[in-house]
N, C-alpha and C. Protein backbone atom coordinates (compact mmCIF):
# COMPACT_ATOMS: atom_id res chain seq x y z
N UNK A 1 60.75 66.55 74.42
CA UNK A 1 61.29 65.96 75.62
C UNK A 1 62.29 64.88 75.20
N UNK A 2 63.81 64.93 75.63
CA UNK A 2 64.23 63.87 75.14
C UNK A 2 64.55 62.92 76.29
N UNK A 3 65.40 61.78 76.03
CA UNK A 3 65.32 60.68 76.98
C UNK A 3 66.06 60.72 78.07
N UNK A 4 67.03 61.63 78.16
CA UNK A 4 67.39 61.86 79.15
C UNK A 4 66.19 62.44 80.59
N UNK A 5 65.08 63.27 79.92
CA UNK A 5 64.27 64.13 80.85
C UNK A 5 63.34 62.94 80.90
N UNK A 6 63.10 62.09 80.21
CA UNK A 6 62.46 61.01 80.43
C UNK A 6 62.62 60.27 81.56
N UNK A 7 64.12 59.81 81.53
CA UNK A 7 64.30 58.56 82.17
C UNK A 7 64.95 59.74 83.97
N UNK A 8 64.56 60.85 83.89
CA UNK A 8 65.08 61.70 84.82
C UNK A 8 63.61 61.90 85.94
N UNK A 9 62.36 62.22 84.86
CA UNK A 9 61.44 62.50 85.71
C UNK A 9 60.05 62.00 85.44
N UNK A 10 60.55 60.72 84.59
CA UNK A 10 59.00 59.36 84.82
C UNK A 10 59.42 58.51 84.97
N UNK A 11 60.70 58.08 85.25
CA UNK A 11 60.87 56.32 85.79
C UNK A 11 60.12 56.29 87.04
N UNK A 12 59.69 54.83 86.76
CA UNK A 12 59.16 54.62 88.32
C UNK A 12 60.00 54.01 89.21
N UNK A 13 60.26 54.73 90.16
CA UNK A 13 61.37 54.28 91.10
C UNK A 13 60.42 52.90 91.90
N UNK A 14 61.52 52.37 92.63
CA UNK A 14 61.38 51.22 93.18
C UNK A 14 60.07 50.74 94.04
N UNK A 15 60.03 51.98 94.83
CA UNK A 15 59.15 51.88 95.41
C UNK A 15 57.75 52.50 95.05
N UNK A 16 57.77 53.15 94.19
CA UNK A 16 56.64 53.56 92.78
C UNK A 16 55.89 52.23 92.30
N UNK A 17 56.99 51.66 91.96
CA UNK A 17 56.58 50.08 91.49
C UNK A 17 55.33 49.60 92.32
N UNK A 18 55.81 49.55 93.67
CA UNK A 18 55.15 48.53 94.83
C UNK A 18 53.73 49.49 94.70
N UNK A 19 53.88 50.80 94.45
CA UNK A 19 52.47 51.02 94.22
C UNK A 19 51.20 50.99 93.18
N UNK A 20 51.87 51.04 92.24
CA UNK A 20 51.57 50.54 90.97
C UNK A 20 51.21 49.48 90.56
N UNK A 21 51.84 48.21 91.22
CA UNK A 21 51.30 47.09 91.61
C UNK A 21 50.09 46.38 91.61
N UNK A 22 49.45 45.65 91.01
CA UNK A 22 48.06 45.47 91.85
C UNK A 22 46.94 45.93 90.65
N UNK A 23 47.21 47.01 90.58
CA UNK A 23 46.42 47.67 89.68
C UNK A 23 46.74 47.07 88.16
N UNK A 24 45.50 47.30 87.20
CA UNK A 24 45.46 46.87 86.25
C UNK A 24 45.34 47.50 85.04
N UNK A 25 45.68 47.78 83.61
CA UNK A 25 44.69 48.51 82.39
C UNK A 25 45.04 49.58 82.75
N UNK A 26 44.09 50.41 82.48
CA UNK A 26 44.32 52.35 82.62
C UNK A 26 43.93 52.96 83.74
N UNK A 27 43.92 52.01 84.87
CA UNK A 27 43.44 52.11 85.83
C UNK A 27 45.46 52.51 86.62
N UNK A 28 46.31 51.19 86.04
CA UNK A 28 47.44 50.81 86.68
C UNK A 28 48.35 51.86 85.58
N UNK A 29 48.18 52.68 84.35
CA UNK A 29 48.64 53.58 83.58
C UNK A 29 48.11 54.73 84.48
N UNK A 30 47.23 55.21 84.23
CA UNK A 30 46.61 56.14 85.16
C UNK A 30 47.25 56.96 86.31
N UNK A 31 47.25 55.68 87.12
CA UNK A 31 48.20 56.01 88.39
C UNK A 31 49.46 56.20 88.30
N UNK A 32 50.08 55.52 87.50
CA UNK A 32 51.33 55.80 87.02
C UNK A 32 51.90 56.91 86.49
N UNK A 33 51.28 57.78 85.80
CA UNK A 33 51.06 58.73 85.62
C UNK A 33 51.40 60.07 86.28
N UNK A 34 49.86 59.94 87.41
CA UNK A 34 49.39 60.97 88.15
C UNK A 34 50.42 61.18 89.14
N UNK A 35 51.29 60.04 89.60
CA UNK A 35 52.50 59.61 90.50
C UNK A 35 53.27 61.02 89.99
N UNK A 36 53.97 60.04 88.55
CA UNK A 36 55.07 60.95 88.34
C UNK A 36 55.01 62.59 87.74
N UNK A 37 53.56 62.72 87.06
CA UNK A 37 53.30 63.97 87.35
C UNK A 37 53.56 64.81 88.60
N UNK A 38 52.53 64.52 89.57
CA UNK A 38 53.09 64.98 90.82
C UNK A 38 54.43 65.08 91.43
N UNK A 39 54.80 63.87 91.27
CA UNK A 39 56.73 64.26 91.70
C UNK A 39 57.41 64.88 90.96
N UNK A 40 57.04 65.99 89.99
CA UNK A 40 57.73 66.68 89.34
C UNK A 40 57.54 68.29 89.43
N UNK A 41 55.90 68.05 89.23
CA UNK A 41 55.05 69.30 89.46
C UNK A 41 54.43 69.40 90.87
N UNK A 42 54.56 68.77 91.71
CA UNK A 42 53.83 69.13 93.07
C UNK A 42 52.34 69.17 92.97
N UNK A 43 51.63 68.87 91.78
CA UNK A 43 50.43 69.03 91.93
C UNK A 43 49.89 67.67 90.67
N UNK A 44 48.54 67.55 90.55
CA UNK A 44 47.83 66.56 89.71
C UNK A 44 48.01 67.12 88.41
N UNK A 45 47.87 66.60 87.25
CA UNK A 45 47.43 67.34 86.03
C UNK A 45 45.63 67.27 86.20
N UNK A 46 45.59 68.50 85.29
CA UNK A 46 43.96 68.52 85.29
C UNK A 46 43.54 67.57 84.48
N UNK A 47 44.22 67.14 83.78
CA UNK A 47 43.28 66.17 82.43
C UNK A 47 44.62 65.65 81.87
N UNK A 48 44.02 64.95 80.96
CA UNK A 48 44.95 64.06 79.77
C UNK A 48 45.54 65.16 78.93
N UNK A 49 45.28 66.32 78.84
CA UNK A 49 45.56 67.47 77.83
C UNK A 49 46.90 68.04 78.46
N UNK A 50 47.16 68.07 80.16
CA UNK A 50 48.90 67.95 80.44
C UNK A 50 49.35 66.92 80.48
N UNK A 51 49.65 65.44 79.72
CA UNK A 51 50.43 65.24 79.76
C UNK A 51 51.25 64.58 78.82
N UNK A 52 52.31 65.43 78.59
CA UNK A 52 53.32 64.72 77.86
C UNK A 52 52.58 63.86 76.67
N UNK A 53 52.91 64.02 75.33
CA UNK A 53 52.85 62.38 75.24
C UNK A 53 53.60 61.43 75.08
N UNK A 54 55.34 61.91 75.43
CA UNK A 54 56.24 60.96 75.15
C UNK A 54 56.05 60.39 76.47
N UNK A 55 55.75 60.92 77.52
CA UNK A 55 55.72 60.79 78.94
C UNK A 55 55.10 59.19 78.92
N UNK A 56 53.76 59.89 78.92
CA UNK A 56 52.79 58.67 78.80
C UNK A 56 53.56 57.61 77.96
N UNK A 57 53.84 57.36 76.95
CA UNK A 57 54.26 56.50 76.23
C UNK A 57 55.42 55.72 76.93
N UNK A 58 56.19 56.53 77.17
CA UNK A 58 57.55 55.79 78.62
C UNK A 58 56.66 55.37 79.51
N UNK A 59 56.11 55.91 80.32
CA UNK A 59 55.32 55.25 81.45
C UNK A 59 54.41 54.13 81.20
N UNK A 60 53.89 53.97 80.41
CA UNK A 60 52.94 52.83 79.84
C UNK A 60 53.78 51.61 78.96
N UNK A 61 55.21 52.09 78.46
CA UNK A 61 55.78 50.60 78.66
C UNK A 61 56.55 50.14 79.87
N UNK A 62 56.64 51.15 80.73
CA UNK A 62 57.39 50.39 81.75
C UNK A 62 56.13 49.18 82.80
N UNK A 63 54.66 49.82 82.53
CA UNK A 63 54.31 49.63 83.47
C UNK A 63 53.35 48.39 82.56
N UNK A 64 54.05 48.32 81.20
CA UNK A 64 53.71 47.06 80.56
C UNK A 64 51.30 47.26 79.66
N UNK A 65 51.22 48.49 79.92
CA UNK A 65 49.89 48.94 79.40
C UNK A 65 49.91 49.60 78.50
N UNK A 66 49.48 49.49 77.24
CA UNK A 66 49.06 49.87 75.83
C UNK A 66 48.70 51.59 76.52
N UNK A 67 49.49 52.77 75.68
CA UNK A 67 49.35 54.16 76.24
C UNK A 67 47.71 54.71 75.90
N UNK A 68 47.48 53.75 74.90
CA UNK A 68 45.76 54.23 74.40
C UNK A 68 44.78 54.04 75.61
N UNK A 69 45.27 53.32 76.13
CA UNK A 69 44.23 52.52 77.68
C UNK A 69 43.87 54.12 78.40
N UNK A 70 44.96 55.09 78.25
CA UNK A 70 44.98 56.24 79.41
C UNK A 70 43.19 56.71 78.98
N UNK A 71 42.92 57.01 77.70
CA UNK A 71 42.00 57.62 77.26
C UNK A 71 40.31 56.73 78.11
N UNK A 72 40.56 55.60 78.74
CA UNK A 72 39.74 55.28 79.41
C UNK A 72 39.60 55.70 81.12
N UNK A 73 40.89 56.01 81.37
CA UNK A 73 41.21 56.58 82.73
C UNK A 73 40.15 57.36 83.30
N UNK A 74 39.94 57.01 84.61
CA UNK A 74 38.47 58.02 85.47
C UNK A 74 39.27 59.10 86.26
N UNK A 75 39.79 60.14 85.68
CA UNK A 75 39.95 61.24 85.70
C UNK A 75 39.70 61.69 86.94
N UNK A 76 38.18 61.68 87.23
CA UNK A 76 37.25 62.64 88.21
C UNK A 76 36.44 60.70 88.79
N UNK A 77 35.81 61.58 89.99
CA UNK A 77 35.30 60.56 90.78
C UNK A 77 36.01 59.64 91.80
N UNK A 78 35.58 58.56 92.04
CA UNK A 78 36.06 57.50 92.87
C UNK A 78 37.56 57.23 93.13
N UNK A 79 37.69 57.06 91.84
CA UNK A 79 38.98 55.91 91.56
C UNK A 79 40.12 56.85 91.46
N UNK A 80 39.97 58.34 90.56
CA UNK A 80 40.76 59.80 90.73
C UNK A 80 40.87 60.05 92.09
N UNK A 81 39.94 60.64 92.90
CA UNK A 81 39.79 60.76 94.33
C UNK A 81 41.04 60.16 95.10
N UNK A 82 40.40 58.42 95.31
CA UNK A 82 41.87 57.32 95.72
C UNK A 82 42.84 57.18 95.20
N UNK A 83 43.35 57.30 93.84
CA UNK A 83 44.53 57.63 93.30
C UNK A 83 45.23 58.27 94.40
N UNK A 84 44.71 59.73 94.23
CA UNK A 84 45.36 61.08 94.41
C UNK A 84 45.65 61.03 95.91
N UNK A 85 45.20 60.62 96.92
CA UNK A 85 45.18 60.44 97.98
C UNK A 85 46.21 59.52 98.34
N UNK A 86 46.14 58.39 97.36
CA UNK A 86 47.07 57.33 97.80
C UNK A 86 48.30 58.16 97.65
N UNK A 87 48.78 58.31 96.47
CA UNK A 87 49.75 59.45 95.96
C UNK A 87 50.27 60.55 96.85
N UNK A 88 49.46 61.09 97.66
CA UNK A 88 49.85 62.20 98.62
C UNK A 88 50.29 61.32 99.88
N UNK A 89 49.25 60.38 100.55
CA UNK A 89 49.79 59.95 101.77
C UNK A 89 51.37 59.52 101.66
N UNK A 90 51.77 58.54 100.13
CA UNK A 90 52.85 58.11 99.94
C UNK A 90 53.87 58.98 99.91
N UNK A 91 53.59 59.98 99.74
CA UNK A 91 54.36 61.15 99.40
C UNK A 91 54.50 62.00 100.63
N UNK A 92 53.87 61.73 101.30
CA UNK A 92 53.80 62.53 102.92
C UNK A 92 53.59 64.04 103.01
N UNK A 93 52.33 63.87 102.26
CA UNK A 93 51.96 65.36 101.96
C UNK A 93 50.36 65.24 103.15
N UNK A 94 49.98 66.54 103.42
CA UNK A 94 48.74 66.09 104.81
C UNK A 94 48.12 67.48 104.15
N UNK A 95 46.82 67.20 104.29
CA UNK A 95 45.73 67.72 103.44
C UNK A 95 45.86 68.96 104.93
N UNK A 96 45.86 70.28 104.01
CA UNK A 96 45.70 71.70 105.06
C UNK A 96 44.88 72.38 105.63
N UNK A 97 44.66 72.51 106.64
CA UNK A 97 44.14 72.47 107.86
C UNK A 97 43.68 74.41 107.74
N UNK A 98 42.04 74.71 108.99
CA UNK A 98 42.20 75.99 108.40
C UNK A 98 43.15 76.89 108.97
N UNK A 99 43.70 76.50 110.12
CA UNK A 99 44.87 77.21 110.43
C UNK A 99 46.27 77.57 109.23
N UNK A 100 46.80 76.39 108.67
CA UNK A 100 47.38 76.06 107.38
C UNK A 100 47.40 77.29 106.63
N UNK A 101 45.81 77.24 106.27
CA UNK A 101 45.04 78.01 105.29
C UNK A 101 45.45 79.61 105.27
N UNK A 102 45.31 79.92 106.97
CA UNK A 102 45.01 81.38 107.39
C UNK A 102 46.96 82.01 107.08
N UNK A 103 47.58 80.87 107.67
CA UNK A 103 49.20 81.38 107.32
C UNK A 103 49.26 81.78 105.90
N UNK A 104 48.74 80.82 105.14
CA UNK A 104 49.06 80.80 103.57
C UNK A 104 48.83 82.38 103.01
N UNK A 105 47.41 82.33 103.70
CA UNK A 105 46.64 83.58 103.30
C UNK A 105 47.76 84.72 103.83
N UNK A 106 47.60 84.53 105.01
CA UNK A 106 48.60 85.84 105.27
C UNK A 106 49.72 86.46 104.40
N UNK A 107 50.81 85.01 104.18
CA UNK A 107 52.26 84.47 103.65
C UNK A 107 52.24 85.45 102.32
N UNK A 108 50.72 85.34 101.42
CA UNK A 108 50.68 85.72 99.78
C UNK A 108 50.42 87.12 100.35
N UNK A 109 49.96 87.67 101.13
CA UNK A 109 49.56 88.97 100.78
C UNK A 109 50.87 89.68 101.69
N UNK A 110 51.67 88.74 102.24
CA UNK A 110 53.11 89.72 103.13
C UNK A 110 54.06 90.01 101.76
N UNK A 111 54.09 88.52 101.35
CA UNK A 111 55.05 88.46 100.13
C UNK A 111 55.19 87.97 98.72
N UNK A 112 53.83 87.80 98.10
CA UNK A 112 53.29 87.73 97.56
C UNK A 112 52.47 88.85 96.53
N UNK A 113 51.20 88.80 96.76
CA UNK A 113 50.41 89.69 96.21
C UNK A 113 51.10 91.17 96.32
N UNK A 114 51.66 91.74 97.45
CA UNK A 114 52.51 93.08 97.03
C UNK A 114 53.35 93.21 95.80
N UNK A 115 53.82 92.41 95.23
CA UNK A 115 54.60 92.49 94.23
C UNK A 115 54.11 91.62 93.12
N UNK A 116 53.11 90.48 93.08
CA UNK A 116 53.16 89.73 91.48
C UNK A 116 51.75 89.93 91.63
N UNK A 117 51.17 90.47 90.05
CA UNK A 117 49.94 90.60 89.87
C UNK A 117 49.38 89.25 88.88
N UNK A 118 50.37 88.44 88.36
CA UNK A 118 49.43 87.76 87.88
C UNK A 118 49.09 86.61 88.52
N UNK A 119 48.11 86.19 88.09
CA UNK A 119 47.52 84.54 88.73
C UNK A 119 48.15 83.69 88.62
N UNK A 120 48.84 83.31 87.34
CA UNK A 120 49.31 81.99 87.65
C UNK A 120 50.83 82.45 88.16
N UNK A 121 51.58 83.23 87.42
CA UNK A 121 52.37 83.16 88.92
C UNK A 121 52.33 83.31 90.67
N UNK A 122 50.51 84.09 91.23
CA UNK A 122 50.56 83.99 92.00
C UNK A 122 50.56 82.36 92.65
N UNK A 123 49.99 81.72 91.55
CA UNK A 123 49.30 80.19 91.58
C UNK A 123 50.82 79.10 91.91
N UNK A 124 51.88 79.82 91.19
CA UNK A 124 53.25 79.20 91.04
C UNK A 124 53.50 79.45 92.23
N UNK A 125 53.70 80.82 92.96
CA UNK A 125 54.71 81.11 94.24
C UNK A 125 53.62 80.19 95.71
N UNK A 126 52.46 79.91 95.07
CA UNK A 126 51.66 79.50 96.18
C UNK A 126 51.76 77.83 96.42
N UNK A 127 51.90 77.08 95.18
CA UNK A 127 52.29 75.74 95.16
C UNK A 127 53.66 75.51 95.61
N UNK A 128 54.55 76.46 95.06
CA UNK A 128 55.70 75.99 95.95
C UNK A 128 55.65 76.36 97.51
N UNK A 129 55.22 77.32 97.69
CA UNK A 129 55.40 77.43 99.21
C UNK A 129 54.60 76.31 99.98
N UNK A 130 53.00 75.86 99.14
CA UNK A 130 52.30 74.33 99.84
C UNK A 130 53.73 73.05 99.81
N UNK A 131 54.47 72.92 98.75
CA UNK A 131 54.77 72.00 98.74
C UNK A 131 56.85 71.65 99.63
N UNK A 132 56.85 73.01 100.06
CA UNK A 132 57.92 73.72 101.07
C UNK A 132 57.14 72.57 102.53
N UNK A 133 55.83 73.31 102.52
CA UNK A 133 55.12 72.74 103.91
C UNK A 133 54.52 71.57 103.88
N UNK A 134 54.58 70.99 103.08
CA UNK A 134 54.10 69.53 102.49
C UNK A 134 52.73 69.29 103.15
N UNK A 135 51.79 70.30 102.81
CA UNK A 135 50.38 70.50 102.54
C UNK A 135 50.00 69.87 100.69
N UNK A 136 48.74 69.82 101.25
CA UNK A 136 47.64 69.48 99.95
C UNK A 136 48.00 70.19 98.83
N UNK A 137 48.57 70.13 97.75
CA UNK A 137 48.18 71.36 96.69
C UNK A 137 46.98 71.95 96.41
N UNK A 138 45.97 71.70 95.99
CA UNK A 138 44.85 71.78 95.89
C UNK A 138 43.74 72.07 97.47
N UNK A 139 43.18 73.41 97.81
CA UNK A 139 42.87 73.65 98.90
C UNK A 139 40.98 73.37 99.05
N UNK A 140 40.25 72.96 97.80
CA UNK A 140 38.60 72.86 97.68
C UNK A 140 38.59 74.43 98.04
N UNK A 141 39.02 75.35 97.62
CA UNK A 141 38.93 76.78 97.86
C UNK A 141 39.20 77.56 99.05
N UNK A 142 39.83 76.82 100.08
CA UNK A 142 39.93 77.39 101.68
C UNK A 142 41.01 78.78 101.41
N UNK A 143 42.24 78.43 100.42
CA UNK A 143 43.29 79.43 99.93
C UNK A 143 42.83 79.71 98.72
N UNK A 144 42.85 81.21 98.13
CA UNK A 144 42.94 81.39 96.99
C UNK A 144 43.66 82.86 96.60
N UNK A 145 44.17 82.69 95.51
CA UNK A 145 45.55 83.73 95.93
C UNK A 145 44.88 85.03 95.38
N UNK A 146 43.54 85.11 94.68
CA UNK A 146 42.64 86.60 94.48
C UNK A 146 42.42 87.06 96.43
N UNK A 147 42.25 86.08 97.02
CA UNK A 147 41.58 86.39 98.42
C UNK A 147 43.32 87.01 98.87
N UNK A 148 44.54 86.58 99.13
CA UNK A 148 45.79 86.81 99.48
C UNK A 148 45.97 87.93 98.59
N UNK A 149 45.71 88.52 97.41
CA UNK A 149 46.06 89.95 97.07
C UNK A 149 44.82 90.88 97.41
N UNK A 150 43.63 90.89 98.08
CA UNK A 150 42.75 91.27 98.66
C UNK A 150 43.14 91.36 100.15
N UNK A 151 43.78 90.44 100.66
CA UNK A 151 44.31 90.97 101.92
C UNK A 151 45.12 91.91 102.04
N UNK A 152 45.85 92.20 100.88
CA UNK A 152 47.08 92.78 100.37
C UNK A 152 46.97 93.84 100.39
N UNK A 153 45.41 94.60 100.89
CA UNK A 153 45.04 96.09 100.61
C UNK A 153 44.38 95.94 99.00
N UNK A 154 44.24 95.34 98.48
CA UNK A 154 43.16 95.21 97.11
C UNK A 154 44.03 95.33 96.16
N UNK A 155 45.06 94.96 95.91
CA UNK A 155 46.04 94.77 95.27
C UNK A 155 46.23 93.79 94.15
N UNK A 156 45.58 94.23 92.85
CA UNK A 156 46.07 92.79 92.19
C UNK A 156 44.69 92.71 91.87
N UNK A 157 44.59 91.71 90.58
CA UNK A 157 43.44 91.48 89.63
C UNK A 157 42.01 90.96 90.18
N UNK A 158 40.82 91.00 90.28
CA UNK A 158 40.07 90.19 91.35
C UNK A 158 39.55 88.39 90.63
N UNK A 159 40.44 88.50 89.40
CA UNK A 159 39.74 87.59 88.85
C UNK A 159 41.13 86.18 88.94
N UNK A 160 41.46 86.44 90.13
CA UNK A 160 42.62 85.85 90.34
C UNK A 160 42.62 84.38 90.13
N UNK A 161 43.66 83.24 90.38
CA UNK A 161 43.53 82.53 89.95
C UNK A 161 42.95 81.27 91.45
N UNK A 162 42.16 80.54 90.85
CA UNK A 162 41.45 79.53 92.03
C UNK A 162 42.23 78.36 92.17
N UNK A 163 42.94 78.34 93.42
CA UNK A 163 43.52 76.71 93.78
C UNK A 163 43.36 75.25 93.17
N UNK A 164 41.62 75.00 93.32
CA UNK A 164 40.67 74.33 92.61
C UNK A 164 41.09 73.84 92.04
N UNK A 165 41.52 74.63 90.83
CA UNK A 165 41.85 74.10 89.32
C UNK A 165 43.24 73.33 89.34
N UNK A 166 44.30 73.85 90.60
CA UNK A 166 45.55 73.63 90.30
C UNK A 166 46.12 72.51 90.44
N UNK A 167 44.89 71.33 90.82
CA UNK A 167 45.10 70.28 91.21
C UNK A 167 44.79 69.84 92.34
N UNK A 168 44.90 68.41 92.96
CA UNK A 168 44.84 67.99 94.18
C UNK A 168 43.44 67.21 93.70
C-alpha cells in the first residue's frame, strides 16, 4: 500500500475526528479503524487479521495511539457492538428491515444467483447493492445469498456464503 492509498482511504476526515474524540488507547485506535475500514469497504473487518498493517500504523499516528494498543481492542461484545453502530448511524446507514430483507432476497435470485455461483462474489454483488440502499451490511442472517440462489430455482452451491460473517 503506498502513501498515496494511504492518505486517500484512512485519513480521518474532519468530521471523523469529532468522532474519534473522546475516546482513548485502543479503544480511540479501534474505532478509528473500524471507521475507515468501513468507508472503504462498506462493511466491518472481521478481526485484526484484515487490516492493513500500514493502515493501522497511519491511523494510530494520526490519532496519536501506539499501533500495538489495537491488539487490546474488544473486537466482539459491548464496546464492538457501539462502535459499529455509532459508525453506521454516522454514516446514515439504517439497520434492514424484513421487508428490506424480502427485496434483497428476491433482487439475488432475479439477478444474481442466475448467473454467479460463487459465494463470495455472491457476498460482493450483495454488499454493494446493501450499501446502494444504505441498509446494514451485515443482516444476523435475515439475507443470505445460499437462500437468494435457492430462490433462484436451486441454483448455485448450498454451502453459500452467510452475511454474518461479512460484517456489521
Amino acid at each position: 500500500m503506498d502513501l498515496d492509498d494511504l492518505v486517500e482511504h484512512w485519513t480521518l476526515l474532519k468530521d471523523e475526528q469529532g468522532l474519534v474524540s473522546g475516546k482513548r488507547g485502543a479503544t480511540k485506535l479501534g474505532f478509528a479503524v473500524l471507521l475507515k475500514f468501513y468507508t472503504q469497504y462498506g462493511r466491518f473487518p472481521r478481526g485484526r487479521f484484515e487490516l492493513p498493517g500500514e493502515a493501522v500504523e497511519f491511523v494510530a499516528r494520526q490519532v496519536q495511539v501506539p499501533a500495538s494498543e489495537l491488539d487490546a481492542y474488544e473486537w466482539t461484545g459491548r464496546t464492538g457492538e457501539y462502535h459499529r453502530a455509532q459508525i453506521r448511524r454516522h454514516l446514515g446507514f439504517r439497520e434492514c428491515s424484513v421487508s428490506d430483507a424480502d427485496k434483497l432476497t428476491a433482487w439475488l435470485a432475479e439477478y444474481v444467483a442466475c448467473k454467479e455461483r460463487r459465494p463470495e462474489q455472491v457476498r460482493v454483488e450483495l454488499l454493494a447493492r446493501c450499501r446502494t440502499e444504505m441498509h446494514r451490511a451485515a443482516f444476523s442472517g435475515a439475507v443470505r445469498p445460499d437462500r437468494g440462489r435457492r430462490a433462484a430455482g436451486g441454483r448455485g452451491d448450498a454451502d453459500g456464503a452467510d452475511l454474518r460473517t461479512a460484517g456489521g
